[in-house]
N, C-alpha and C. Protein backbone atom coordinates (compact mmCIF):
# COMPACT_ATOMS: atom_id res chain seq x y z
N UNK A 1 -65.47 -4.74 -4.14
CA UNK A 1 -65.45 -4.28 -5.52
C UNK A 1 -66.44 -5.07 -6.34
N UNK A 2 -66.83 -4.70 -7.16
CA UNK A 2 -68.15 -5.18 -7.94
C UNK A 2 -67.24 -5.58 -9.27
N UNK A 3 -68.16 -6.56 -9.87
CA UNK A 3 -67.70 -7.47 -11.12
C UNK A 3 -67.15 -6.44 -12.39
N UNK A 4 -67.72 -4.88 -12.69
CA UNK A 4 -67.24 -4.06 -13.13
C UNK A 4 -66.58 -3.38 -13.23
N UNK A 5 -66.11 -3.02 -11.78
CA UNK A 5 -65.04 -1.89 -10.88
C UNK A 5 -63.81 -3.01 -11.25
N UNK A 6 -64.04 -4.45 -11.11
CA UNK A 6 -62.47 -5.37 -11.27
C UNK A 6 -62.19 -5.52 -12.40
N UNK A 7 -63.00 -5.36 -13.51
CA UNK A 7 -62.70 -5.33 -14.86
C UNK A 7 -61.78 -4.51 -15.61
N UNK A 8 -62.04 -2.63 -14.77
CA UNK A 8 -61.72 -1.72 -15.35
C UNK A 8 -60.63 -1.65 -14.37
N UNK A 9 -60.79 -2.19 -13.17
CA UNK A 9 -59.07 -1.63 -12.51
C UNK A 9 -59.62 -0.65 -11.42
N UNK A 10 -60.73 -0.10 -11.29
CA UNK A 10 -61.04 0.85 -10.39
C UNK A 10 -61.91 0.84 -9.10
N UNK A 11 -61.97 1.04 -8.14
CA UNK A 11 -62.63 0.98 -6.87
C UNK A 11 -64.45 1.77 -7.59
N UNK A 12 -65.51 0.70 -7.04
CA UNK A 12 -66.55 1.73 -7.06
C UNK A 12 -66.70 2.29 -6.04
N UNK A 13 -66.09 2.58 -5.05
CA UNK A 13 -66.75 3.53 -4.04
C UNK A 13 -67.04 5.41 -4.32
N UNK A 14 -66.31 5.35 -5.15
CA UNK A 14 -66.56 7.02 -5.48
C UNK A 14 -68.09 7.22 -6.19
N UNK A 15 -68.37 6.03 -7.08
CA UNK A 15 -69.46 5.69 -7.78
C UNK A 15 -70.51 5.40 -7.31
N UNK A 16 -70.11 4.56 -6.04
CA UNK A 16 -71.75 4.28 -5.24
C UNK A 16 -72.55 5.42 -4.99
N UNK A 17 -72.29 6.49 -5.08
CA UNK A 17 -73.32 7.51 -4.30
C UNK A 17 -74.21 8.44 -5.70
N UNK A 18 -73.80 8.03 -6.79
CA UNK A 18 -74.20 8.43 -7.93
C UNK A 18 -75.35 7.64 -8.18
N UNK A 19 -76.55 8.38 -8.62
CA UNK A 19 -77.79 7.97 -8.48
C UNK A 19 -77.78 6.94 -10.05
N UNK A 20 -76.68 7.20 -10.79
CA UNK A 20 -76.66 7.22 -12.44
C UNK A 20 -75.49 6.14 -12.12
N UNK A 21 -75.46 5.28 -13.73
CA UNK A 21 -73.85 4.34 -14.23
C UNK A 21 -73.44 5.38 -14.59
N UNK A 22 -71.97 5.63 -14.56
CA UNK A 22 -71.08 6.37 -15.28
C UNK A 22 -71.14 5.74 -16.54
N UNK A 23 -70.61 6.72 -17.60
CA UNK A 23 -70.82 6.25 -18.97
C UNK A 23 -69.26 6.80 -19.44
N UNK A 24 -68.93 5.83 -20.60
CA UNK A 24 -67.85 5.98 -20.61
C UNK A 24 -67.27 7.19 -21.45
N UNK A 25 -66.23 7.83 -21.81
CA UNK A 25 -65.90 9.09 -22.54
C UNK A 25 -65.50 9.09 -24.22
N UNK A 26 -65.39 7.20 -24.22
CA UNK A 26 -65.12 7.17 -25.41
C UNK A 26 -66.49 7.41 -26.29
N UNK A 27 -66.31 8.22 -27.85
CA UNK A 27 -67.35 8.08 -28.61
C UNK A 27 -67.67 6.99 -29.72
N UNK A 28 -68.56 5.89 -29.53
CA UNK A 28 -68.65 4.96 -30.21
C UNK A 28 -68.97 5.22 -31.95
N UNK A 29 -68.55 4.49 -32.40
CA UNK A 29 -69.13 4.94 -34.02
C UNK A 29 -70.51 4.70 -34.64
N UNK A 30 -71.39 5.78 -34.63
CA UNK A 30 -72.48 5.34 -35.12
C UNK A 30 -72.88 4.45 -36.31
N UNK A 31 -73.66 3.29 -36.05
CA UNK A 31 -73.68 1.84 -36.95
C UNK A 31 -74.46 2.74 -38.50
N UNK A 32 -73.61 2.26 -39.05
CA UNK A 32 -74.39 2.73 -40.66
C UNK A 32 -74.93 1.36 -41.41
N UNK A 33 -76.34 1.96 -41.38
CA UNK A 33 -77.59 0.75 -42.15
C UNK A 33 -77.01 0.56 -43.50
N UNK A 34 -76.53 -0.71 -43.93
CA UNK A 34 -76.39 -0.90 -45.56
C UNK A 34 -77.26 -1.35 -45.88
N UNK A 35 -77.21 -1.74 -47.33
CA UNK A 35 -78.19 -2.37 -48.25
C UNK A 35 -77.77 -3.58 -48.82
N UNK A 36 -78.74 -4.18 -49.62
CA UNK A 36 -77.99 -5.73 -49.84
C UNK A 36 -76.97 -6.10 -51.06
N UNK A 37 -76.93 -4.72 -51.93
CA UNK A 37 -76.11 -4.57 -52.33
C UNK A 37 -74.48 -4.16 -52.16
N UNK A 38 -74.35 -3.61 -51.05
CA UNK A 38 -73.48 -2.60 -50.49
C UNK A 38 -72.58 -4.20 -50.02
N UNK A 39 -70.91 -4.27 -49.92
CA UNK A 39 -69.68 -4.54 -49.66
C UNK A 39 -68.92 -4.14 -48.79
N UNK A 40 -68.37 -4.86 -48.15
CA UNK A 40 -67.56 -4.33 -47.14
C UNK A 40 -66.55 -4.19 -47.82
N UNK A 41 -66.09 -4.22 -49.02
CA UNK A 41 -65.02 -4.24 -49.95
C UNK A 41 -65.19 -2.60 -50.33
N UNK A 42 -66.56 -2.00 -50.40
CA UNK A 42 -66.48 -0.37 -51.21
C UNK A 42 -67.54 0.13 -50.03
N UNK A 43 -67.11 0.95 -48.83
CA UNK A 43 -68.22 1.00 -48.00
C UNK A 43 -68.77 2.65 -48.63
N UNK A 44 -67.88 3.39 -49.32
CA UNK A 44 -67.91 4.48 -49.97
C UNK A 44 -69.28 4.58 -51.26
N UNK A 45 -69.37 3.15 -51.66
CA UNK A 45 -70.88 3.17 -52.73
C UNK A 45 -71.68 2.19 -51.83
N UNK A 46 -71.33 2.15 -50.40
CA UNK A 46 -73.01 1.57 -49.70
C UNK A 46 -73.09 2.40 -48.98
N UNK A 47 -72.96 3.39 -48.83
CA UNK A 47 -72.85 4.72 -48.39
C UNK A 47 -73.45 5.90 -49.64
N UNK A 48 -74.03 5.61 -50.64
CA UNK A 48 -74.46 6.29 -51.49
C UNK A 48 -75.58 5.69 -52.00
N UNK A 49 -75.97 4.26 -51.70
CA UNK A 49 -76.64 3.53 -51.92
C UNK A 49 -78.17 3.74 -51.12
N UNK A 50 -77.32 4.35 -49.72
CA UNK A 50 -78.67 4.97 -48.61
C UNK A 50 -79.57 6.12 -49.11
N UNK A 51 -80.46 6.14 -48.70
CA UNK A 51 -81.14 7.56 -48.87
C UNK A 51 -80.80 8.59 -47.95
N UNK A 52 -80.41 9.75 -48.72
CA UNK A 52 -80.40 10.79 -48.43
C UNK A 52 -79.82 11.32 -46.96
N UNK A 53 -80.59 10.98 -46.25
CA UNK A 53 -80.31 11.83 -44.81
C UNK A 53 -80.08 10.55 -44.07
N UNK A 54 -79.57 9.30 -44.44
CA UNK A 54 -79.09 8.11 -43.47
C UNK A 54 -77.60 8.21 -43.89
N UNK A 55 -77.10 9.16 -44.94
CA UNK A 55 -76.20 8.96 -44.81
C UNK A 55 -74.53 9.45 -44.06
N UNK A 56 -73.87 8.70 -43.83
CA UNK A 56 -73.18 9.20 -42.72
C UNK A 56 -72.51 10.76 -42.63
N UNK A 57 -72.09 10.84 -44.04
CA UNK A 57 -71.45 12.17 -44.61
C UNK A 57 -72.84 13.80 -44.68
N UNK A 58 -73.77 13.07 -43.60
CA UNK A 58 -75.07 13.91 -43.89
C UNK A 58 -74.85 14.87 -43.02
N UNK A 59 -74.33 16.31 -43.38
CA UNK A 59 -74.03 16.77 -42.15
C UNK A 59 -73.78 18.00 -42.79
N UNK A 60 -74.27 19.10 -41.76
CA UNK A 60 -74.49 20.59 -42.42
C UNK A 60 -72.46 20.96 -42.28
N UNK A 61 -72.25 21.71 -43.25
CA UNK A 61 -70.65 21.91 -43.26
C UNK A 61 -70.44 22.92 -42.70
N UNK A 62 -69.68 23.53 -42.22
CA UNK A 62 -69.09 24.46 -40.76
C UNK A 62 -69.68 25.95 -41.62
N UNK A 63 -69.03 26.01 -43.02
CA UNK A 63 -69.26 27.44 -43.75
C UNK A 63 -70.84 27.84 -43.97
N UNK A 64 -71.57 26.36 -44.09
CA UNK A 64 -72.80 26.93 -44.25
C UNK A 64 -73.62 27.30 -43.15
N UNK A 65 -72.97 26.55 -42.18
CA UNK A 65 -73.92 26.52 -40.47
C UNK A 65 -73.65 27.93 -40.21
N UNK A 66 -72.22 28.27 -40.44
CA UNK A 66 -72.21 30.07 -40.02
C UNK A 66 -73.01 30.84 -40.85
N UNK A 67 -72.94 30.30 -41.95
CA UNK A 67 -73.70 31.64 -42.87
C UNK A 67 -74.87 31.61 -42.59
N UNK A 68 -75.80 30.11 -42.02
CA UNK A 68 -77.41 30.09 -41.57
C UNK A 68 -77.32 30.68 -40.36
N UNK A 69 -76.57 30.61 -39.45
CA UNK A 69 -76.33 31.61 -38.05
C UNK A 69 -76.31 33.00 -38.26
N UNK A 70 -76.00 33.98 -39.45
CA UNK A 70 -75.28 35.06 -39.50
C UNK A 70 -76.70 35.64 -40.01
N UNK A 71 -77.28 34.95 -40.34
CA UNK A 71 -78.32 35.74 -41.43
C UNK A 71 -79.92 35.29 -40.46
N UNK A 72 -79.78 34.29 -39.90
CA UNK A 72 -80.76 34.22 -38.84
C UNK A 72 -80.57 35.49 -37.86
N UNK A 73 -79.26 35.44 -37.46
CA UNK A 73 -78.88 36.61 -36.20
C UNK A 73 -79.69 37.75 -36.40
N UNK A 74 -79.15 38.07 -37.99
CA UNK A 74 -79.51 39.43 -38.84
C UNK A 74 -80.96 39.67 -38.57
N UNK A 75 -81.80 38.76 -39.27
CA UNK A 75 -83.28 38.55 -39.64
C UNK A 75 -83.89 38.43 -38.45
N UNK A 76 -83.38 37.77 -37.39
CA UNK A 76 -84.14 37.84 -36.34
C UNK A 76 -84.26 39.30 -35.61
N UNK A 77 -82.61 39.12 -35.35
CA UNK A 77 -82.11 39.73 -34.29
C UNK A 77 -82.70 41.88 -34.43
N UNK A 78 -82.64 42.08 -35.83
CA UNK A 78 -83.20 43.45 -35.73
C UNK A 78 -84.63 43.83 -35.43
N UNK A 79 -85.81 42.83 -35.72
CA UNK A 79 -86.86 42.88 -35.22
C UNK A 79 -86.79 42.66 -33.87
N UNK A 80 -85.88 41.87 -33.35
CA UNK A 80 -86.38 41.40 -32.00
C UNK A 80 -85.91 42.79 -31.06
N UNK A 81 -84.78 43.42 -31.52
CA UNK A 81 -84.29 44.65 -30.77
C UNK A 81 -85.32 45.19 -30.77
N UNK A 82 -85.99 46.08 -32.21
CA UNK A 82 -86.90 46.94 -32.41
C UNK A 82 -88.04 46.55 -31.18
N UNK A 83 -88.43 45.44 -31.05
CA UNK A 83 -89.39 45.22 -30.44
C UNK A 83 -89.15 45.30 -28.72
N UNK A 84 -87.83 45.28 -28.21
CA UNK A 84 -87.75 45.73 -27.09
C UNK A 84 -87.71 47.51 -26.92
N UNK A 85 -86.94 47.67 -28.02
CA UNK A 85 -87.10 49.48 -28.07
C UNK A 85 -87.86 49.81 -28.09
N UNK A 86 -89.73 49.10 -28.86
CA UNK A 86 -90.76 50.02 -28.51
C UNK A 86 -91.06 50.63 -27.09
N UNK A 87 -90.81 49.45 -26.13
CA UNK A 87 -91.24 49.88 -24.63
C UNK A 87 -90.90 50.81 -24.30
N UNK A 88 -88.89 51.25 -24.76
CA UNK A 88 -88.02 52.26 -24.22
C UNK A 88 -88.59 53.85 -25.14
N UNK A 89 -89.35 53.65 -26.19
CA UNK A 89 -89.63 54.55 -26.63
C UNK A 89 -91.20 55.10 -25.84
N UNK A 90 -91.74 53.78 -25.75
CA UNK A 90 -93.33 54.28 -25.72
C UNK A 90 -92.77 54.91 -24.24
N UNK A 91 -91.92 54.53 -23.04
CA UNK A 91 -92.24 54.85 -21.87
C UNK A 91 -91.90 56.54 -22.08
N UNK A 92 -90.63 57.16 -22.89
CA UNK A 92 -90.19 58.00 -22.69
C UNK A 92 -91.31 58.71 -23.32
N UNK A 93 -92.33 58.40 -24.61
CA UNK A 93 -92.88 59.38 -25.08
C UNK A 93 -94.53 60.00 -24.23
N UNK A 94 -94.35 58.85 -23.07
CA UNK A 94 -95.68 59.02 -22.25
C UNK A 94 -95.09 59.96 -20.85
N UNK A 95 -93.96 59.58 -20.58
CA UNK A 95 -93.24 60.59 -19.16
C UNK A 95 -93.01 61.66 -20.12
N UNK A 96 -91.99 61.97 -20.92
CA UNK A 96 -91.59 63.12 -21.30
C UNK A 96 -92.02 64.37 -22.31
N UNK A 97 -92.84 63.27 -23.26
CA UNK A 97 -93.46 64.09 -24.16
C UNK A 97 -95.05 64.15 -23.92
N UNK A 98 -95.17 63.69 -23.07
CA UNK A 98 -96.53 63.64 -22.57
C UNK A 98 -97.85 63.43 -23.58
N UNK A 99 -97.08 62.05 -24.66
CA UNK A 99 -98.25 61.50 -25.32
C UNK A 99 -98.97 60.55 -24.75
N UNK A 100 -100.33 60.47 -25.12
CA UNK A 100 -100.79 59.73 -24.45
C UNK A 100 -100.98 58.20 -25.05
N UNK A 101 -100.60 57.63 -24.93
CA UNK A 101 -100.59 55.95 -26.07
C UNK A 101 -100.99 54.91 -25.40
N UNK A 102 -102.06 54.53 -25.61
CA UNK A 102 -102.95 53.39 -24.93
C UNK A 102 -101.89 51.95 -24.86
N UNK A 103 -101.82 51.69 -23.94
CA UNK A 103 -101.09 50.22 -23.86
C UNK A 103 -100.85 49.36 -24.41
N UNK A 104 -102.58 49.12 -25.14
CA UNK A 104 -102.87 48.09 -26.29
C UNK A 104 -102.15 48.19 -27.50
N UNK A 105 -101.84 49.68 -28.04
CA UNK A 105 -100.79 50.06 -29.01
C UNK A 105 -99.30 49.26 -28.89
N UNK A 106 -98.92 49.51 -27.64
CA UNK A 106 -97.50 49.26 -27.45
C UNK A 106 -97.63 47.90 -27.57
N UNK A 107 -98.38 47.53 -26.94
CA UNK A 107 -98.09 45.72 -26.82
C UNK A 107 -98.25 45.17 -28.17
N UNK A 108 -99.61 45.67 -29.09
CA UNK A 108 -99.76 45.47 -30.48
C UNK A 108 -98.68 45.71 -31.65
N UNK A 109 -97.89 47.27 -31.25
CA UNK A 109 -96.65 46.92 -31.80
C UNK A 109 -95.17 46.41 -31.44
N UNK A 110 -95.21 45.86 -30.29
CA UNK A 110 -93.67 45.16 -29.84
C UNK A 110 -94.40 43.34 -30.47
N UNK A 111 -95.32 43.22 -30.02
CA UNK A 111 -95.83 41.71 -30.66
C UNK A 111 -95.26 41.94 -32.14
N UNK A 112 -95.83 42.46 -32.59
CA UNK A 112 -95.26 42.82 -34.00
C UNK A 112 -94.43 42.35 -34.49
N UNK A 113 -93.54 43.32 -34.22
CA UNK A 113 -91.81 43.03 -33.75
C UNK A 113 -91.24 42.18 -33.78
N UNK A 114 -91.64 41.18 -32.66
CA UNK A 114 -91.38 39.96 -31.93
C UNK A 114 -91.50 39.10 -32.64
N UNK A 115 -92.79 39.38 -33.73
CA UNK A 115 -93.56 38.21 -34.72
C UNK A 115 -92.90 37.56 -35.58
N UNK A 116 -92.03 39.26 -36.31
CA UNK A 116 -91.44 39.64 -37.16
C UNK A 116 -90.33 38.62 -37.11
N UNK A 117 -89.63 39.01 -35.89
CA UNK A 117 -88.23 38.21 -35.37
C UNK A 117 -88.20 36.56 -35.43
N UNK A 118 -89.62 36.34 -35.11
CA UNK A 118 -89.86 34.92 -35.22
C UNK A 118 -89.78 34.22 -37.07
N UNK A 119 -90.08 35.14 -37.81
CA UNK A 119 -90.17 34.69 -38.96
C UNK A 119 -88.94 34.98 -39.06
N UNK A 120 -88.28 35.91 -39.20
CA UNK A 120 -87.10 36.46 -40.06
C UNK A 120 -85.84 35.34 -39.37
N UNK A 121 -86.04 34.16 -38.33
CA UNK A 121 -85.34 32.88 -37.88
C UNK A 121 -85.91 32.00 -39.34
N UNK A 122 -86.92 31.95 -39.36
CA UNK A 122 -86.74 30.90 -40.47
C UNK A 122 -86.46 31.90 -41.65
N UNK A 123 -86.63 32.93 -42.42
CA UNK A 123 -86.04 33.79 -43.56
C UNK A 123 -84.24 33.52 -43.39
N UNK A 124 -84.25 33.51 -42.54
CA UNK A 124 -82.64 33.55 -42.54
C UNK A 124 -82.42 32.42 -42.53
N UNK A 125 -82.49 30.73 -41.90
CA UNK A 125 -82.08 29.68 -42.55
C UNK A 125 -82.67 29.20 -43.65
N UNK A 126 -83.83 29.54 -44.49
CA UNK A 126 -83.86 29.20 -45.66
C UNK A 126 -83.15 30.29 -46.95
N UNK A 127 -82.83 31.50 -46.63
CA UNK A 127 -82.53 32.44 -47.27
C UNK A 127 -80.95 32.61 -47.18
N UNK A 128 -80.41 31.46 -46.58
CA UNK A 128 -78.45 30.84 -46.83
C UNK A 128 -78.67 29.95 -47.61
N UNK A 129 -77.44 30.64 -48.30
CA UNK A 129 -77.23 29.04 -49.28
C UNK A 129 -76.54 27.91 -48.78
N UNK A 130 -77.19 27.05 -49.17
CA UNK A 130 -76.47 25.57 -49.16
C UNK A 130 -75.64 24.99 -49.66
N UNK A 131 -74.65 25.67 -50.00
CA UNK A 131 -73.87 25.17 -51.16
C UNK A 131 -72.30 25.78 -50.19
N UNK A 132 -71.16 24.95 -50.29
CA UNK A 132 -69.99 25.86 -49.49
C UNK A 132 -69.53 26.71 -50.42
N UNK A 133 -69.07 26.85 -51.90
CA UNK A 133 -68.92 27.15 -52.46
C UNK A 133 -69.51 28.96 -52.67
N UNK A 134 -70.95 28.86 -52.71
CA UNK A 134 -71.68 29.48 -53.76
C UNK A 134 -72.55 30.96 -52.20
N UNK A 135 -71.97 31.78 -51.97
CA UNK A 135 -72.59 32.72 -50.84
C UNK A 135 -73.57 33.19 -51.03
N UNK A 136 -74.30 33.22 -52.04
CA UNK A 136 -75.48 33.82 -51.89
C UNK A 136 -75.44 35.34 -52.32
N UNK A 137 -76.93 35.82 -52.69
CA UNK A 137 -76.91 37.07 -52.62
C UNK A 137 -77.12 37.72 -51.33
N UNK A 138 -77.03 39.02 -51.34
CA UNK A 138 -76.90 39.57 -50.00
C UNK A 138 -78.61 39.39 -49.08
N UNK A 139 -80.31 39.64 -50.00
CA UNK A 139 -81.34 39.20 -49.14
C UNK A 139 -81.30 37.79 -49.31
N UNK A 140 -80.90 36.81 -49.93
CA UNK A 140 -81.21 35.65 -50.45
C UNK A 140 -82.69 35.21 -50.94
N UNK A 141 -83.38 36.10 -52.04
CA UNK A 141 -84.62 35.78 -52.26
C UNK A 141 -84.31 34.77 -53.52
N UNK A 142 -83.47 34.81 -54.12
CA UNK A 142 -83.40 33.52 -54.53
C UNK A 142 -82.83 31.83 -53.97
N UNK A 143 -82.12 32.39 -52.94
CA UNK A 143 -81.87 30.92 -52.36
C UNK A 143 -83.46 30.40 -51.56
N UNK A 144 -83.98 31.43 -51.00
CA UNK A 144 -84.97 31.49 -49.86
C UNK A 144 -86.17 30.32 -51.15
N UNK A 145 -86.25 30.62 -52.51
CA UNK A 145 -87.06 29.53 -53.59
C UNK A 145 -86.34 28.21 -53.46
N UNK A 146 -85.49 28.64 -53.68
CA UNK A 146 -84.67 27.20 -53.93
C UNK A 146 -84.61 26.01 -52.45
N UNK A 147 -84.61 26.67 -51.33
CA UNK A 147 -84.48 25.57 -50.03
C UNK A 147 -85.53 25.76 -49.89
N UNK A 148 -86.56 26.90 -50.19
CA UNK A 148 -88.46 26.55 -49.67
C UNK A 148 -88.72 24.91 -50.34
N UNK A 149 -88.30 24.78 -51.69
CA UNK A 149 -89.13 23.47 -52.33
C UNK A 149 -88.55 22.65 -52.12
N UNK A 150 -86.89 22.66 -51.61
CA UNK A 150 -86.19 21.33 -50.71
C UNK A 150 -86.70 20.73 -49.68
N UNK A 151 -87.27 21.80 -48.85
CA UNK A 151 -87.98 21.87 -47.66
C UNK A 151 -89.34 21.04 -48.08
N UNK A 152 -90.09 21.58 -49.06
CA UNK A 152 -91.05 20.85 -49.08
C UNK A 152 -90.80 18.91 -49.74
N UNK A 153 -89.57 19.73 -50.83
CA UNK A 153 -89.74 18.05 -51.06
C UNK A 153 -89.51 17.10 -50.30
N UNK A 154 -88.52 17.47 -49.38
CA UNK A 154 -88.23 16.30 -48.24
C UNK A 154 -89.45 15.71 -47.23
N UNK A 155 -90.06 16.79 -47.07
CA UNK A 155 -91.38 16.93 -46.11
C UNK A 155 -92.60 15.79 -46.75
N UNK A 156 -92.35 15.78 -48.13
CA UNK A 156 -93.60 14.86 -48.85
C UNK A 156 -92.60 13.61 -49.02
N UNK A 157 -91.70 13.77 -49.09
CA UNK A 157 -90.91 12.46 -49.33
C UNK A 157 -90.76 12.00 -47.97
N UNK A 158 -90.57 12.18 -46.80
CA UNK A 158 -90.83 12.06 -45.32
C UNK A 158 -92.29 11.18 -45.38
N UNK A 159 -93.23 11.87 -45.20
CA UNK A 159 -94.24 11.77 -45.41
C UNK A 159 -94.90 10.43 -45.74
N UNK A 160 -94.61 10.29 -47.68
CA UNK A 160 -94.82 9.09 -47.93
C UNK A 160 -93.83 7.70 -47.68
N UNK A 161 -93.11 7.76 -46.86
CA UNK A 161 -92.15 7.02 -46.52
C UNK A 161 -93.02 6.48 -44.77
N UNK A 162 -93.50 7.58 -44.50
CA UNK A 162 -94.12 7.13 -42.94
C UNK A 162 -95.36 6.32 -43.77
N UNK A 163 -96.07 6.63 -44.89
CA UNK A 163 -97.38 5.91 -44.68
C UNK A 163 -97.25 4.63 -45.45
N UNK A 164 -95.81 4.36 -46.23
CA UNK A 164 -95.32 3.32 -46.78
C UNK A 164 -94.87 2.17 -46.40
């Protein structure tokens, strides 16, 4: 038995053949950076004291993650169909209706499609609101302003923080 296996109580032989350490199942608590102000007496205002996205409570909330899922699905998901249906259309309208449609068409419009689907993933998580409260309108062209310049501000505030 090895100095580890007698610690924990357990035989390593089941373990020797594992190319990897086993790791354990417990989840440790991720260490939160304070400041030199911050108390172990109020960890609740050195916890507000952090910027922004260090802080522990930083975390997308269950109502909004569905509503950015639901509206991505949406935004993506109907272009991306359309864009497999062109094939099912172009094939039937070249066997059955006997049009003739150059290839380059089809591929030019399922890309399309596809393109489409690719954007309408980000339209749909910037176009949920962020707020648990507050649902949004049904396209979200006003939330879609409001998280575009979040988006950017974080991005320049990112930014000058790397060259700082």
């Amino acid at each position: 038995m090895s100095d580890e296996s007698k610690k924990s109580g357990k035989s390593d032989s089941a373990d020797a053949n594992l190319p990897f350490e086993p790791v354990s199942t417990k989840k440790k608590a991720p260490k939160v950076p304070t400041t030199a102000k911050a108390t172990k007496s109020n960890p609740r205002k050195a916890a507000q004291q952090l910027p922004r996205n260090q802080r522990p409570d930083a975390q997308i909330p269950e109502v909004v993650s569905q509503r950015m899922t639901r509206r991505m699905a949406f935004f993506s998901g109907i272009p991306t169909l359309l864009g497999m249906a062109t094939f099912v259309v172009s094939y039937f309208l070249v066997k059955q209706a006997g049009v003739d449609l150059p290839p380059s068409a089809v591929l030019l419009v399922s890309l399309g499609f596809f393109g489409l689907g690719v954007v309408g993933l980000s339209y749909g998580l910037l176009s949920a609101s962020w707020d648990e409260e507050n649902t949004g309108s049904l396209i979200g062209t006003e939330q879609f302003g409001l998280n575009f310049g979040r988006l950017r501000a974080g991005m320049k505030e990112a930014k000058q923080q790397k060259k700082g």
